[in-house]
Protein backbone atom coordinates (compact mmCIF):
# COMPACT_ATOMS: atom_id res chain seq x y z
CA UNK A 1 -5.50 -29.46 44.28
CA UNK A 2 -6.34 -26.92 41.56
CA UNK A 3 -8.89 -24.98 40.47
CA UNK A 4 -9.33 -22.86 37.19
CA UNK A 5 -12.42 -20.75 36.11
CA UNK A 6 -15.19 -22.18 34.28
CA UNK A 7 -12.97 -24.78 32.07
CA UNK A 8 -13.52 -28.56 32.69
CA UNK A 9 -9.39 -28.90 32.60
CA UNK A 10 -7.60 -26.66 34.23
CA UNK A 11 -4.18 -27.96 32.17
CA UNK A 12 -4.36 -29.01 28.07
CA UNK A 13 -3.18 -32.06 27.94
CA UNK A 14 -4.28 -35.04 25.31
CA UNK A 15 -7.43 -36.15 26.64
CA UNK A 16 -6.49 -39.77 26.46
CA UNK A 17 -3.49 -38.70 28.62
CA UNK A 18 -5.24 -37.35 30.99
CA UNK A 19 -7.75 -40.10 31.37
CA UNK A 20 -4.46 -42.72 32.09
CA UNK A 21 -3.84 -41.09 34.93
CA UNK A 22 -6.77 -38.62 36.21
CA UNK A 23 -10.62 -40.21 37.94
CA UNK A 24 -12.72 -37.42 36.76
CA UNK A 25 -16.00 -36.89 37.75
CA UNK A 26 -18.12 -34.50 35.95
CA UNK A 27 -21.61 -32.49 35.70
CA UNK A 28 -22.51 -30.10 32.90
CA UNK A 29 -25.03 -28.39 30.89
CA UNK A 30 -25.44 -27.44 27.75
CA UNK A 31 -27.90 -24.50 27.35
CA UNK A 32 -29.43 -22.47 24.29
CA UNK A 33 -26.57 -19.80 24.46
CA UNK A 34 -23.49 -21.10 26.42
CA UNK A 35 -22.63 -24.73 28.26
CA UNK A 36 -21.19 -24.92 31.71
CA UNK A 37 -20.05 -27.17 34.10
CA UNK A 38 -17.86 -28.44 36.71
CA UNK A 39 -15.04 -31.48 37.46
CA UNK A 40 -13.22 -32.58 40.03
CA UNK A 41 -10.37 -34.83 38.94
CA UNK A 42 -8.27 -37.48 41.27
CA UNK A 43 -4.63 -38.96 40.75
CA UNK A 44 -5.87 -42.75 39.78
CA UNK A 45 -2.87 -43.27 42.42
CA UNK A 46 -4.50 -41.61 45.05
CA UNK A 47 -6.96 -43.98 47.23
CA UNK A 48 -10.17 -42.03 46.91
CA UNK A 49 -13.35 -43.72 47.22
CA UNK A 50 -16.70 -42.19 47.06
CA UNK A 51 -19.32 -42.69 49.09
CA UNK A 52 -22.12 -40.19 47.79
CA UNK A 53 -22.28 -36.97 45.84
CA UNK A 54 -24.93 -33.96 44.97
CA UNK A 55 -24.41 -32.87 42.15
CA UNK A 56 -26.81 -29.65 39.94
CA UNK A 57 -28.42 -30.48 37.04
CA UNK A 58 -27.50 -27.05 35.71
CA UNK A 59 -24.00 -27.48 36.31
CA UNK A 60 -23.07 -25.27 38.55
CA UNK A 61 -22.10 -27.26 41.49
CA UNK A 62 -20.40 -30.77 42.34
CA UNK A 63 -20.02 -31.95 46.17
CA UNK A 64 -18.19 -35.09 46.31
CA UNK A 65 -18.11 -36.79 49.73
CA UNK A 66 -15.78 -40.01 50.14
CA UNK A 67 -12.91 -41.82 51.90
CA UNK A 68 -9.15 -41.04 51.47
CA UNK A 69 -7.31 -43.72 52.75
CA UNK A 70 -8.79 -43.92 55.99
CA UNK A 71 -9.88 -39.79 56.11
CA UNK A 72 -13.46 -38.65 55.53
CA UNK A 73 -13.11 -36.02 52.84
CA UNK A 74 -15.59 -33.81 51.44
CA UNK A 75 -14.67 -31.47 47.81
CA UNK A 76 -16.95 -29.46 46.17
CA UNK A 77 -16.94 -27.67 42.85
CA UNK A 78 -18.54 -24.69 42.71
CA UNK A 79 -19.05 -22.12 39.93
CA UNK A 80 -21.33 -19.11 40.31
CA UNK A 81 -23.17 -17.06 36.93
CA UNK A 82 -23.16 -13.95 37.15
CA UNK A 83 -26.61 -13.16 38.15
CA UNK A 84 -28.16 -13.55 41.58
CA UNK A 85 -24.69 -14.97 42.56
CA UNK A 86 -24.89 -13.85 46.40
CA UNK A 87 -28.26 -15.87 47.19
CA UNK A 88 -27.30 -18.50 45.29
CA UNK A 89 -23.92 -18.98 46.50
CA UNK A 90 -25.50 -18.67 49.95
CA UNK A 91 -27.99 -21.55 49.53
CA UNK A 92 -25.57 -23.48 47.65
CA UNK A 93 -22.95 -23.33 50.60
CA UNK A 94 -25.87 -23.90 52.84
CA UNK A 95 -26.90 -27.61 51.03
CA UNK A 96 -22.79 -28.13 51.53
CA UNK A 97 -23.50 -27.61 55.24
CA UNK A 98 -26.00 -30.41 54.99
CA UNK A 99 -23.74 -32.73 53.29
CA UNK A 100 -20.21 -32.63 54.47
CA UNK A 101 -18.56 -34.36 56.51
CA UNK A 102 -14.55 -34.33 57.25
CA UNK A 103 -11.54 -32.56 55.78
CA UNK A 104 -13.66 -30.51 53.23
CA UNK A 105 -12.07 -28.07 50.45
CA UNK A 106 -13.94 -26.05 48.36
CA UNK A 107 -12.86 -25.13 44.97
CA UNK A 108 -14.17 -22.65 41.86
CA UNK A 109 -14.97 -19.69 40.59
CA UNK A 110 -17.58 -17.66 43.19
CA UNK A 111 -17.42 -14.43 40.57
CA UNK A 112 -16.91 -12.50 43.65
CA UNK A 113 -13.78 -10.65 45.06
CA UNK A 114 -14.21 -10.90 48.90
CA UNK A 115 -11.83 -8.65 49.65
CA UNK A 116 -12.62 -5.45 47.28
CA UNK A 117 -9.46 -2.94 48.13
CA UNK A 118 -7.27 -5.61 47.20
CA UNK A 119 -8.77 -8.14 45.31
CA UNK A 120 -10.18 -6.19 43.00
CA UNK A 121 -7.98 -3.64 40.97
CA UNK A 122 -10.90 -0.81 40.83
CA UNK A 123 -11.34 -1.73 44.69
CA UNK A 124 -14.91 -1.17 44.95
CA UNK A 125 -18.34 -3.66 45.02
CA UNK A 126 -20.22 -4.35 42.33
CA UNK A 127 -23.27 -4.73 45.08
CA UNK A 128 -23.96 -3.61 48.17
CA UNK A 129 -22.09 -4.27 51.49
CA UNK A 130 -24.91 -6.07 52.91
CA UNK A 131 -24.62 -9.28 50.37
CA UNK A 132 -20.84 -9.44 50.57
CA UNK A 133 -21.71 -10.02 54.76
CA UNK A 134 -24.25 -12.32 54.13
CA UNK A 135 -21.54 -14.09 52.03
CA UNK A 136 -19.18 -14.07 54.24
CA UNK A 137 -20.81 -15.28 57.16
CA UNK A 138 -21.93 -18.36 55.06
CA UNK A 139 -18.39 -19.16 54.93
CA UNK A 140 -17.64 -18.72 57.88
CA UNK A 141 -20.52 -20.91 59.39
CA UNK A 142 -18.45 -23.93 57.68
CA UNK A 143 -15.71 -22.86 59.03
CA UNK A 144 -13.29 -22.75 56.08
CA UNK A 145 -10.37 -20.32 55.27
CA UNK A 146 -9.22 -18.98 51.94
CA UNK A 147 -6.28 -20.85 51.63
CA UNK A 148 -4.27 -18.48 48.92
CA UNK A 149 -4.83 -14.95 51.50
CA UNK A 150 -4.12 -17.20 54.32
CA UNK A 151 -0.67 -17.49 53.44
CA UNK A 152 -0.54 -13.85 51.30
CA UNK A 153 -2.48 -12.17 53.63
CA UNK A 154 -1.79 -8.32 52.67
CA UNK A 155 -0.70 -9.41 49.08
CA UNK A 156 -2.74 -8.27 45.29
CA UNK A 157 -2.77 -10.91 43.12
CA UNK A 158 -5.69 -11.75 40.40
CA UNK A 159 -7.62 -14.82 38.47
CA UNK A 160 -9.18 -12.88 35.79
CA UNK A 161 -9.35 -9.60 33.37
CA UNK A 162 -12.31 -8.00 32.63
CA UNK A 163 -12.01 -6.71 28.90
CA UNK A 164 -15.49 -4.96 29.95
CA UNK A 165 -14.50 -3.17 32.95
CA UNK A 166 -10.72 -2.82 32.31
CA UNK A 167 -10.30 -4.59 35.18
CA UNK A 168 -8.44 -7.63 37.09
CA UNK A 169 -10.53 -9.58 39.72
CA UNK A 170 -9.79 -12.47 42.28
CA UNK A 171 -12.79 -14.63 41.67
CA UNK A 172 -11.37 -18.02 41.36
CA UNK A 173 -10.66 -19.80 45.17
CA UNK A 174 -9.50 -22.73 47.24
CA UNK A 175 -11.20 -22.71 51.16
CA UNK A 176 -10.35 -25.44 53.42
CA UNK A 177 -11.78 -26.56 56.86
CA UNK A 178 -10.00 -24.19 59.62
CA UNK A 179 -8.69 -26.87 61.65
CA UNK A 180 -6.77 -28.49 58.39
CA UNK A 181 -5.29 -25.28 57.80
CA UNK A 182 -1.90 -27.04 59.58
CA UNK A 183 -1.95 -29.36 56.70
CA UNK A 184 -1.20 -26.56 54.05
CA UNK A 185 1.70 -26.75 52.43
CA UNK A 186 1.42 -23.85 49.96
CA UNK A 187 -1.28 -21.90 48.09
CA UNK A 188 -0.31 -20.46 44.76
CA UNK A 189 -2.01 -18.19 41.98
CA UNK A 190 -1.01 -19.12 38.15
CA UNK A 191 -1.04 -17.24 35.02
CA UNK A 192 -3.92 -16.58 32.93
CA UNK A 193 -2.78 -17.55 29.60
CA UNK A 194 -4.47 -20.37 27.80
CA UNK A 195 -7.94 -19.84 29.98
CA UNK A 196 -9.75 -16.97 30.47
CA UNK A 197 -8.78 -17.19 34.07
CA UNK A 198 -5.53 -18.19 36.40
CA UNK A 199 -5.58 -21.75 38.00
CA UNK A 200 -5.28 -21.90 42.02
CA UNK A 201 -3.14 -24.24 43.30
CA UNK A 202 -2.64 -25.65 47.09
CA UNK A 203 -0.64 -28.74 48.46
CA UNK A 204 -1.93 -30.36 51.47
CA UNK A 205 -0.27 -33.26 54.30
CA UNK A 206 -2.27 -36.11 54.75
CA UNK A 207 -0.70 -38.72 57.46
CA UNK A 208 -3.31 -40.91 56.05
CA UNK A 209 -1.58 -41.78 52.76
CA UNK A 210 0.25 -44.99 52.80
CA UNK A 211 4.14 -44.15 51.28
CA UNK A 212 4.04 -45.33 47.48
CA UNK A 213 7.06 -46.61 46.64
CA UNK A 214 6.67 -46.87 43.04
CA UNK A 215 8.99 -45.81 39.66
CA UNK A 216 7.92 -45.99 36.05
CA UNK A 217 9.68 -47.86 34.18
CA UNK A 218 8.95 -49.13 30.14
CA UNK A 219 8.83 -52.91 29.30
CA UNK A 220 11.72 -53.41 28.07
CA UNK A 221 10.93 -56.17 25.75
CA UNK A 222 8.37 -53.63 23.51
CA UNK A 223 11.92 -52.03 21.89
CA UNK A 224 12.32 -55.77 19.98
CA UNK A 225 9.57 -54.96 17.95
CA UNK A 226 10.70 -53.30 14.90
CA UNK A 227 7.00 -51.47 14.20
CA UNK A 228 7.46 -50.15 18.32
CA UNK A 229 10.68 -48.87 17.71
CA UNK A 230 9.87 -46.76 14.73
CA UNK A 231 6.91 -45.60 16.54
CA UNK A 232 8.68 -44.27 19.90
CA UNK A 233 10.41 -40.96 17.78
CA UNK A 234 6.76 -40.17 16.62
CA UNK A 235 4.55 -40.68 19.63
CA UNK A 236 7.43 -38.13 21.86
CA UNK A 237 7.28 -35.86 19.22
CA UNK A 238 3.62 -35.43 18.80
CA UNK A 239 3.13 -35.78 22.97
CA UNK A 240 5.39 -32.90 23.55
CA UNK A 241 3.96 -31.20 20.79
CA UNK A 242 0.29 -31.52 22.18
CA UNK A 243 1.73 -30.88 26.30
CA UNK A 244 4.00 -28.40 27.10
CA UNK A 245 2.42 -25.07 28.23
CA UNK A 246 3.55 -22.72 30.47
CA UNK A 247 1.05 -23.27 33.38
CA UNK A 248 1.25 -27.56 32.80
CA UNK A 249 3.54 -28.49 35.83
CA UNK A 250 6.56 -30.71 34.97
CA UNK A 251 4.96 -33.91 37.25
CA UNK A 252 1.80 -33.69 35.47
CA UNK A 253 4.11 -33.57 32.00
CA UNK A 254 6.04 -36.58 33.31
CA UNK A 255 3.48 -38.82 34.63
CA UNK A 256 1.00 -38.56 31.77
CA UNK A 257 4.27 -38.68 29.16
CA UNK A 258 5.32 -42.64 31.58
CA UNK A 259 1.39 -43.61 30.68
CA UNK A 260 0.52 -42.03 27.33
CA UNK A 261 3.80 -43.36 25.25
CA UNK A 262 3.16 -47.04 27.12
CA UNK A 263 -0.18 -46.63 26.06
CA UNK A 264 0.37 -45.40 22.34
CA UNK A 265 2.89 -48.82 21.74
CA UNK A 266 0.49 -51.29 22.61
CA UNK A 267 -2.57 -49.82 21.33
């Protein structure tokens, strides 16, 4: 799972690619002076169903709440303004705690470094002590654990620059239920280079998952067709053109590439 600021994608690739292989489910808002919103995006391969969802009009949540294979899951996408963010984060987390039920992981940008001395390059508060508590004791009445300082617990690492303050934050996270935390694999923090902030990245175990065994493999018979031949040099071309970034991770470049170029020679 990823999450990356307040972007809808977290990785620029063609939107028809990523609609081949990507369920995305998505609330947003478009305002007088700036739009927002939030998305949470599944593998088409991976067996999620959905059983209900709560979802802000304004855009600034998305709980999800469904079935993995045979696991109750809950995922919610979360991102906070920067105004009144404490008691709003607090009552959003607080209609989470009324909805979950499961494995849940919360992703998004809380505009809020929980840990000031080292998540915060000035390492001071913007507000008082008394808010960051409250905060944190709403998170910890789910019972979730930042994933990324559970496995860099003493380490500095940051989402986003302030060109304001001069300064680098950690306000982007992934939390996930305490008694999953066995399941984590790895928590990472990308590079901030096409967004205005770094994507989070975690990998998780689920026994649940039935084995796919599955490889991608063109139809051979579309390389009689003359007009499909000629077309193959131009659709790889323009693909990798349109794809390769630094922070696009070579499975995500291979299995949109299998689905996008079948795509592009029958369509």
């Amino acid at each position: 799972m990823e999450c990356a600021g307040n972007k809808l994608t977290s990785e620029k690739v063609p939107y028809t690619a990523i609609l081949t292989v990507l369920t995305i489910f998505l609330i947003s808002y478009f305002g007088e002076s700036r739009s927002r919103g939030v998305a949470i995006a599944f593998k088409k391969t991976l067996p999620f169903v959905l059983t209900s969802s709560l979802l802000d009009l304004e855009g600034r949540y998305l709980f999800l709440k469904g079935m993995i294979a045979n696991t109750k899951v809950t995922i919610a996408g979360i991102y906070a303004l920067n105004y009144n963010k404490i008691s709003w984060l607090v009552a959003t987390l607080e209609r989470l705690s009324s909805f979950q039920e499961g494995i849940y992981i919360i992703g998004g940008d809380i505009n809020v470094a929980l840990e000031p001395s080292i998540d915060s390059s000035l390492g001071k508060l913007h507000f008082s002590q008394r808010k960051l508590r409250a905060l944190k004791k709403s998170l910890a009445k789910l019972k979730v654990r930042d994933v990324w300082r559970q496995v860099s617990p003493s380490s500095k690492d940051y989402t986003f620059y302030s060109e304001v303050h001069k300064s680098h934050q950690r306000l982007d996270y992934l939390f996930l239920t305490n008694s999953h935390l066995p399941s984590l694999q790895h928590a990472s923090i990308g590079n901030i280079s096409l967004l205005d902030h770094a994507p989070v990245t975690m990998a998780l175990i689920m026994d649940s998952l039935p084995e796919r065994d599955f490889t991608w493999h063109l139809n051979d018979s579309v390389l009689c067709n003359t007009t499909h031949r000629q077309k193959i040099p131009r659709v790889l071309q323009q693909y990798f053109e349109e794809s390769i970034y630094p922070q696009v991770s070579p499975t995500m470049i291979r299995e949109t590439h299998n689905q996008s170029s079948e795509d592009s020679l029958y369509f």
